[in-house]
Protein backbone atom coordinates (compact mmCIF):
# COMPACT_ATOMS: atom_id res chain seq x y z
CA UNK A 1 121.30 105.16 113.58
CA UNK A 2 117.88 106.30 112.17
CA UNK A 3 117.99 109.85 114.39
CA UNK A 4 121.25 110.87 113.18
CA UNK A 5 120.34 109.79 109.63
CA UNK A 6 119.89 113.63 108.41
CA UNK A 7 122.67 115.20 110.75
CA UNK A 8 125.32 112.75 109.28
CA UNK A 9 128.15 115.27 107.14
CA UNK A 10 129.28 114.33 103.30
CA UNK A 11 132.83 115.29 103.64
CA UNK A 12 132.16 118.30 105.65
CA UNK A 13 129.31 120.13 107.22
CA UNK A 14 125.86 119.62 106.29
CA UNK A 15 123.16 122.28 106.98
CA UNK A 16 119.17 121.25 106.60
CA UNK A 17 116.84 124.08 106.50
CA UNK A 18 113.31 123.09 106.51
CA UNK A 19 110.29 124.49 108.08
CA UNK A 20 108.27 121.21 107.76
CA UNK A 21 108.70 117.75 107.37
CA UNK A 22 107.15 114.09 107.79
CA UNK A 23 108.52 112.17 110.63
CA UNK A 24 108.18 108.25 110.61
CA UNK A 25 108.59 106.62 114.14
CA UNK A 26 110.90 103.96 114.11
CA UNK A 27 111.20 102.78 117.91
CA UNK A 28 112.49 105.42 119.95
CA UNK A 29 113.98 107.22 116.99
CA UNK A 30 112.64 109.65 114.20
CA UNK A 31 113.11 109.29 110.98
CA UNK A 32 112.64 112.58 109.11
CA UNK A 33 111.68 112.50 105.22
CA UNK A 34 112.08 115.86 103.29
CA UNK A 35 109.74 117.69 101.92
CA UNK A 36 109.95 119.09 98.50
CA UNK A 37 111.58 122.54 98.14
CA UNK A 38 114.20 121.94 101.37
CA UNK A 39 117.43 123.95 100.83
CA UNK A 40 120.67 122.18 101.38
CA UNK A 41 124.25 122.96 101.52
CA UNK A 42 127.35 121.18 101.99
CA UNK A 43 130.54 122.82 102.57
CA UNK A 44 133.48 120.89 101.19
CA UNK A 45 136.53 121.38 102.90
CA UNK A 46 138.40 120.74 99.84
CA UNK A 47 136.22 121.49 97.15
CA UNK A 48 134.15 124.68 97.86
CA UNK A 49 130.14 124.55 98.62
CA UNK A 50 127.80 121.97 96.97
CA UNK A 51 124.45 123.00 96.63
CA UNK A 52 121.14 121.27 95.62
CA UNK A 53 120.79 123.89 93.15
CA UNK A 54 123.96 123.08 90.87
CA UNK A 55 123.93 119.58 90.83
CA UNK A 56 126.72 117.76 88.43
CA UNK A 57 126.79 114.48 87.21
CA UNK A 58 128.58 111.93 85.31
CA UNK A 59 127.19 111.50 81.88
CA UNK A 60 127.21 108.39 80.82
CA UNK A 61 126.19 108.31 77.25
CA UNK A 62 124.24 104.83 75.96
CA UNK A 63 124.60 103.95 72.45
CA UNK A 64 121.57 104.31 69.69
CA UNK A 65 121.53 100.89 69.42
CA UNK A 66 119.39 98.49 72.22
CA UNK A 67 121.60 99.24 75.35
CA UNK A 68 121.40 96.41 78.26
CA UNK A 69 122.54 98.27 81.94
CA UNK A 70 123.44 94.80 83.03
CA UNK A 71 127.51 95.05 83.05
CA UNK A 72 129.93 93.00 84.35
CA UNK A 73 131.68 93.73 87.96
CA UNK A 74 134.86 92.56 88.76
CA UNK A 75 135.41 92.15 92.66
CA UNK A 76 138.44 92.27 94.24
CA UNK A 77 139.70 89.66 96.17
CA UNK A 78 141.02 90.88 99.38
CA UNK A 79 139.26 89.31 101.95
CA UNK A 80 138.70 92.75 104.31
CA UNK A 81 136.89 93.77 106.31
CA UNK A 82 133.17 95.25 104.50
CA UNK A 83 133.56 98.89 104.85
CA UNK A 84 137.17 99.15 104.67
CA UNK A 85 136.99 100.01 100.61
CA UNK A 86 134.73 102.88 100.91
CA UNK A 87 135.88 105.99 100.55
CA UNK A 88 134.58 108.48 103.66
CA UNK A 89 133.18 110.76 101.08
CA UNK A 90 131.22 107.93 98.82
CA UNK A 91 127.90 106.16 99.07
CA UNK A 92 126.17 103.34 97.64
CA UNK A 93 123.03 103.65 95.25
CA UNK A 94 121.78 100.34 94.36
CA UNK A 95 118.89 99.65 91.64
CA UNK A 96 116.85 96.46 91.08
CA UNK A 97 114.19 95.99 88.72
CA UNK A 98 111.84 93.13 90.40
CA UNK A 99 112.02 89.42 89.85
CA UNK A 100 109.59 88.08 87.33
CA UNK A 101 105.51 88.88 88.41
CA UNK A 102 102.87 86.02 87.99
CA UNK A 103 101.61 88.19 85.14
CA UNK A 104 104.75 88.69 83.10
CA UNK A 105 104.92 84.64 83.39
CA UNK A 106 101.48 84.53 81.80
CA UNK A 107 102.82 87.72 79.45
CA UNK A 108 99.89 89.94 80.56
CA UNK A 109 100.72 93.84 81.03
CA UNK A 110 100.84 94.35 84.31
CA UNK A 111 101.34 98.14 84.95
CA UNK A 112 100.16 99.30 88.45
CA UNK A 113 97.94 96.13 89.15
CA UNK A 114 99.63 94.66 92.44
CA UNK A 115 100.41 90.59 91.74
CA UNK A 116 103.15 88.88 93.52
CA UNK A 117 106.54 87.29 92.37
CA UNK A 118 106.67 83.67 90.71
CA UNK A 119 109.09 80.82 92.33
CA UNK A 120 111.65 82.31 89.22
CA UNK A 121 111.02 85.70 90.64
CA UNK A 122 111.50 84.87 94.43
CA UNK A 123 115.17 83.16 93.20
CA UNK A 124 115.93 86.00 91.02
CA UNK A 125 115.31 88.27 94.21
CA UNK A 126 117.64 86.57 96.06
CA UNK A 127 120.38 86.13 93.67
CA UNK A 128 120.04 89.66 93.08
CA UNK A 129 120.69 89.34 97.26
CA UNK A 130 123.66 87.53 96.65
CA UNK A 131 125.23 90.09 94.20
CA UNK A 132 124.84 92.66 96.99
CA UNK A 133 125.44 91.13 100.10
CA UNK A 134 128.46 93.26 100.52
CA UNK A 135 127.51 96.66 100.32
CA UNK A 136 126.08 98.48 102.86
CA UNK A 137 122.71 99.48 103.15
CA UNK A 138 121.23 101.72 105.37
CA UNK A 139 117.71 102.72 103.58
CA UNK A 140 115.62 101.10 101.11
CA UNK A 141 113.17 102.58 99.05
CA UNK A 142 110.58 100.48 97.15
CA UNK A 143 107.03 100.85 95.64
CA UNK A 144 104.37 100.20 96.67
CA UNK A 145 103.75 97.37 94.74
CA UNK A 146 104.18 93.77 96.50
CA UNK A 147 107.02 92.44 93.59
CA UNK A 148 108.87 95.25 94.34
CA UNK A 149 108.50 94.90 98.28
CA UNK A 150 108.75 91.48 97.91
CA UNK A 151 112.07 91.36 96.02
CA UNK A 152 113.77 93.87 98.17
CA UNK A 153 112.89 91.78 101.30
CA UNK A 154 114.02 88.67 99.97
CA UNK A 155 117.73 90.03 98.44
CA UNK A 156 117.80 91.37 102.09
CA UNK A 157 117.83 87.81 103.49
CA UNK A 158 120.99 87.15 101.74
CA UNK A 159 123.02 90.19 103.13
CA UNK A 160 125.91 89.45 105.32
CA UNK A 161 124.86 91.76 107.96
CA UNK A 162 121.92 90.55 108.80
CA UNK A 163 120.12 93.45 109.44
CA UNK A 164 116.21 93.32 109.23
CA UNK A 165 114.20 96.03 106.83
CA UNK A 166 111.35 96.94 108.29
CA UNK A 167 108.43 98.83 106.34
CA UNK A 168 107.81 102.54 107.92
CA UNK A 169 103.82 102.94 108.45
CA UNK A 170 102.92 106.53 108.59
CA UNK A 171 99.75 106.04 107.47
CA UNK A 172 97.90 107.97 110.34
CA UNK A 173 98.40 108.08 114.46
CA UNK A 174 97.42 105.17 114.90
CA UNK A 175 99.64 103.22 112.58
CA UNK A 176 102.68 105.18 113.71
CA UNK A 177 101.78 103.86 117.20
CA UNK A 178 101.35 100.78 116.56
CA UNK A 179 104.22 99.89 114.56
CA UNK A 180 106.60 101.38 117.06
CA UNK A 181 109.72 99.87 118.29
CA UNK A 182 110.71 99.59 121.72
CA UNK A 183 114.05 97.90 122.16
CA UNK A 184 117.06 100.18 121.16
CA UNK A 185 119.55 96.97 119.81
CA UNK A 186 116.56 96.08 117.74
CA UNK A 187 116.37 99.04 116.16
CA UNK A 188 120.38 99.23 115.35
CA UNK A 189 120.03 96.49 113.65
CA UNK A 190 116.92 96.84 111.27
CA UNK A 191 116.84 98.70 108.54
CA UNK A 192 114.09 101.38 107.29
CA UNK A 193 111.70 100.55 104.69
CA UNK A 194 109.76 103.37 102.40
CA UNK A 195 107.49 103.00 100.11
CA UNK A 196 106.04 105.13 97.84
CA UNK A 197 103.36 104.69 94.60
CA UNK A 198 105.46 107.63 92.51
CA UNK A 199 108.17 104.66 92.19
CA UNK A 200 105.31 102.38 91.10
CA UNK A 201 105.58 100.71 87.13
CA UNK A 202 104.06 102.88 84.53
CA UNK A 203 99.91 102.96 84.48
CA UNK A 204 99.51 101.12 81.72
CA UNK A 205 95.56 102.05 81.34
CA UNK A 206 93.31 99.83 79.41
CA UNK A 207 95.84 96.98 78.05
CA UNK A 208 96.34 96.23 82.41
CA UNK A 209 94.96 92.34 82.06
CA UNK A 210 95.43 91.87 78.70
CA UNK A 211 97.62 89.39 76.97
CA UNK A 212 100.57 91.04 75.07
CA UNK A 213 100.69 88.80 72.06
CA UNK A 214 96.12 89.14 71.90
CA UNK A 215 96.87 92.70 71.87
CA UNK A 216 99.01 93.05 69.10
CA UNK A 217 96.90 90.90 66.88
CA UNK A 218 94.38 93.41 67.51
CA UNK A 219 95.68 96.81 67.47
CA UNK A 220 98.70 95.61 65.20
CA UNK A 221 102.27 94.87 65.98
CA UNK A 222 103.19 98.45 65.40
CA UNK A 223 101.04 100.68 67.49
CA UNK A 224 101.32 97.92 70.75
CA UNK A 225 105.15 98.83 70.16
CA UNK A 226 104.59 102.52 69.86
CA UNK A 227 102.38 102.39 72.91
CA UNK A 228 105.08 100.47 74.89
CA UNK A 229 108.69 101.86 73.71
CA UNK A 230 107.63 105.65 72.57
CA UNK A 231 108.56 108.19 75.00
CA UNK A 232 105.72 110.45 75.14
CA UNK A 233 102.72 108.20 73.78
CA UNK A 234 100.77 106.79 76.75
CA UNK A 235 98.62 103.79 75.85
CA UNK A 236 94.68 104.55 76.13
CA UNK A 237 93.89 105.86 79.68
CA UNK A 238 97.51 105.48 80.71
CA UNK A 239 100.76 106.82 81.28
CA UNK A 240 103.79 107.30 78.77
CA UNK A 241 107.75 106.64 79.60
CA UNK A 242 107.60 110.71 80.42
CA UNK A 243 104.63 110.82 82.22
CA UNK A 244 106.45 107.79 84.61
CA UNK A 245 109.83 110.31 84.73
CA UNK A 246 108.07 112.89 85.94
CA UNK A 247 106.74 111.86 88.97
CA UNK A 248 109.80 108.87 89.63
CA UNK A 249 112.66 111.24 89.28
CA UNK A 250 110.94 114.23 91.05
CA UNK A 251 110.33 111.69 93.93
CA UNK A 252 114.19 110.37 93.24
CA UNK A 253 115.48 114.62 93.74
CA UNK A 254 113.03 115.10 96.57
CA UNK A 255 113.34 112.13 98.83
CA UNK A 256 115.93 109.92 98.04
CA UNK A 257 119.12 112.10 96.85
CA UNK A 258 119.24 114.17 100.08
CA UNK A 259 119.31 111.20 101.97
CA UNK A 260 122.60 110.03 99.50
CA UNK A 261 124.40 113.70 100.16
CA UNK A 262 123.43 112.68 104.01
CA UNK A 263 125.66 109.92 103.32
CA UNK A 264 122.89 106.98 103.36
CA UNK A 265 123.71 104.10 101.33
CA UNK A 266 119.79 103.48 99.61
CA UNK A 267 118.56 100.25 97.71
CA UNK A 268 115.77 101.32 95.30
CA UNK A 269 113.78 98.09 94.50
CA UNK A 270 111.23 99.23 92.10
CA UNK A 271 110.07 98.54 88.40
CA UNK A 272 111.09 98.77 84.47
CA UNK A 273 110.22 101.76 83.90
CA UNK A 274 110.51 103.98 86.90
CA UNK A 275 114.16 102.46 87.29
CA UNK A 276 114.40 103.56 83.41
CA UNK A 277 113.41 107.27 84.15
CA UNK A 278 115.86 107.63 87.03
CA UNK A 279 118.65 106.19 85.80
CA UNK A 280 117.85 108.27 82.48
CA UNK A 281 118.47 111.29 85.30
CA UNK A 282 121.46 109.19 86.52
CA UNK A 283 123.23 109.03 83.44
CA UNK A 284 121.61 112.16 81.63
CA UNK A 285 120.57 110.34 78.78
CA UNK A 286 117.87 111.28 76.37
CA UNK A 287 114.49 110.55 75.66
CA UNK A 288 115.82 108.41 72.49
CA UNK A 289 118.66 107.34 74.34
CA UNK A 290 116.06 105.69 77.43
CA UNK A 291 113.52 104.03 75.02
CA UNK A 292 116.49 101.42 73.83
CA UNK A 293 117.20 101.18 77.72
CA UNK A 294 116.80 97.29 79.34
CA UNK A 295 116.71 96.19 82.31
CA UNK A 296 116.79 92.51 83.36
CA UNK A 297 114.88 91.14 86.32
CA UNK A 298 116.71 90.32 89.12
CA UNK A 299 119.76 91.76 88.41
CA UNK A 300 120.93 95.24 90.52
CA UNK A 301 122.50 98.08 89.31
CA UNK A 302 125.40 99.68 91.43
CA UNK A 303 126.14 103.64 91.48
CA UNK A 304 128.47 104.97 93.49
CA UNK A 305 127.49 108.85 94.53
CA UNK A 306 130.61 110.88 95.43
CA UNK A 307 131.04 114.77 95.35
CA UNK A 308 128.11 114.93 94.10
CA UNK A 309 128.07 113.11 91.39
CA UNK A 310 126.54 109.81 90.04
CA UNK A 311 129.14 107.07 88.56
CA UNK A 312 127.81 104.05 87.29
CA UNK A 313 129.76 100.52 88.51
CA UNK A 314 127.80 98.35 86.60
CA UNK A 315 126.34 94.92 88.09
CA UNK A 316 128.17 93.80 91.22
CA UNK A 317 129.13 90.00 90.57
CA UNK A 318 128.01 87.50 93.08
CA UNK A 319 130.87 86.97 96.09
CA UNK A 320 132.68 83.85 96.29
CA UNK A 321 134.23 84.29 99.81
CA UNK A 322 133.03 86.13 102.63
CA UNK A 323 135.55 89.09 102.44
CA UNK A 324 134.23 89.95 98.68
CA UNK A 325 133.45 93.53 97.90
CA UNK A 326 132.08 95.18 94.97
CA UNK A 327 133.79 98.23 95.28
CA UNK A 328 136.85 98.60 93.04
């Protein structure tokens, strides 16, 4: 699985041409990540040449009012079999925002300090586990934060293939070696794990530790909202909502998206506000537009990628019967 995962086509012939790139060892096979400024084509029998450099999308346009991404899914209710509603040409992008963090129960701003989930966080991971037990997953991508880790491993649990996701160390030599997997059936039935700190929650700077509600009595109600919802204003010694996109959606184009055109079905498990900034790139919405942007905890966000272009699904619903999709 893993050393075909670049080769695989998208509805045609796909051509890779890169003089460098970072392998990750995963048993006996390689899994190669791509480095920034790859050129890619795909030729389209059908529908001409697709190239990295003319990307389209599906705009999606959010309202000016508060706009929740959390959407109901209806799910069919043929019982087949779990691939058999996919489309050869279509993939699988799924979002989750982590469960709820020890902090956010004690309402402290968390940012890029790394705290674990709370009981409420570990069962909204695996609800969200639930809602996507049917759709296939071949990659995940998380932070590399342990609520994000922690709530992508745990929805894992719940999927009805079983597969195990296994974090990728690429550290150094050394951790490459040692992480190495030897048994070939093993490794068809684990998935890869990568994490990265460009997908981590927005630096939140000098309020990380401090009590939400203490820090609006102090700097007033107003400028602890401007520091949090504003688009460009970071919070002292941290990062604003565009200061996250930039690095979280270069990362998303760089990394992740080829891997989609390769025909990978990727989970992103990650946080508010790097999920914001991609799926403002998702959905091409602007910077007023993502500020009114919320996502719950717990709750994934399917896209389906086809031809190139994003489509948003909504939240798949939980399955009732074994033979559930969330495909319609």
């Amino acid at each position: 699985m893993a050393n075909a995962m670049l080769q695989q086509t998208v509805g045609g012939t796909l051509q890779l041409l890169s003089n460098s790139g970072t392998h990750c060892n995963f048993g006996n096979r390689s899994v190669r990540l791509l480095p920034k400024g790859f050129k890619l084509e795909v030729e389209f029998s059908k529908r001409g040449i697709y190239s990295s450099g003319k990307r389209k999308f599906n705009v999606i346009q959010a309202s000016t009012s508060q706009t929740s991404v959390v959407g109901p899914l209806l799910a069919p209710s043929s019982s087949d079999t779990l691939d058999s509603h996919m489309k050869s040409n279509e993939v699988a992008l799924i979002l989750i925002r982590h469960g709820e963090s020890l902090w956010n129960e004690k309402n402290l701003f968390t940012g890029c300090v790394d705290v674990p989930l709370t009981n409420k966080g570990v069962e909204e991971a695996i609800e969200a586990g639930h809602r996507i037990s049917n759709i296939p997953v071949d990659m995940i991508y998380t932070s590399s934060l342990i609520r994000a880790q922690m709530t992508a491993m745990l929805a894992m649990t719940q999927h009805r293939r079983k597969k195990v996701p296994i974090i990728l160390h690429n550290e150094d030599e050394r951790a490459r070696a040692w992480s190495k997997i030897y048994s070939e059936d093993t490794i068809e039935q684990s998935i890869p794990v990568i994490t990265s700190w460009k997908l981590n929650e927005r630096m939140y700077g000098e309020l990380q530790g401090l009590n939400k509600q203490e820090t609006a009595d102090k700097f007033g109600h107003e400028k602890v909202h401007e520091w949090r919802r504003s688009y460009d204003i970071p919070p002292p010694s941290g990062e604003s909502l565009e200061m996250c996109a930039q690095r979280a959606v270069a990362y998303f184009r760089d990394n992740i998206e080829p891997q989609l055109l390769s025909g990978k079905n990727i989970l992103i498990s990650a946080h508010g506000n790097s999920l914001r900034s991609i799926i403002m790139y998702l959905d091409k919405l602007t910077s007023q537009e993502v500020i009114t942007l919320e996502l719950s905890t717990g709750i994934p966000m399917l896209y389906i990628f086809r031809e190139g272009k994003f489509i948003r699904r909504g939240s798949p619903v939980a399955p009732t019967e074994a033979g559930v999709y969330a495909y319609t």
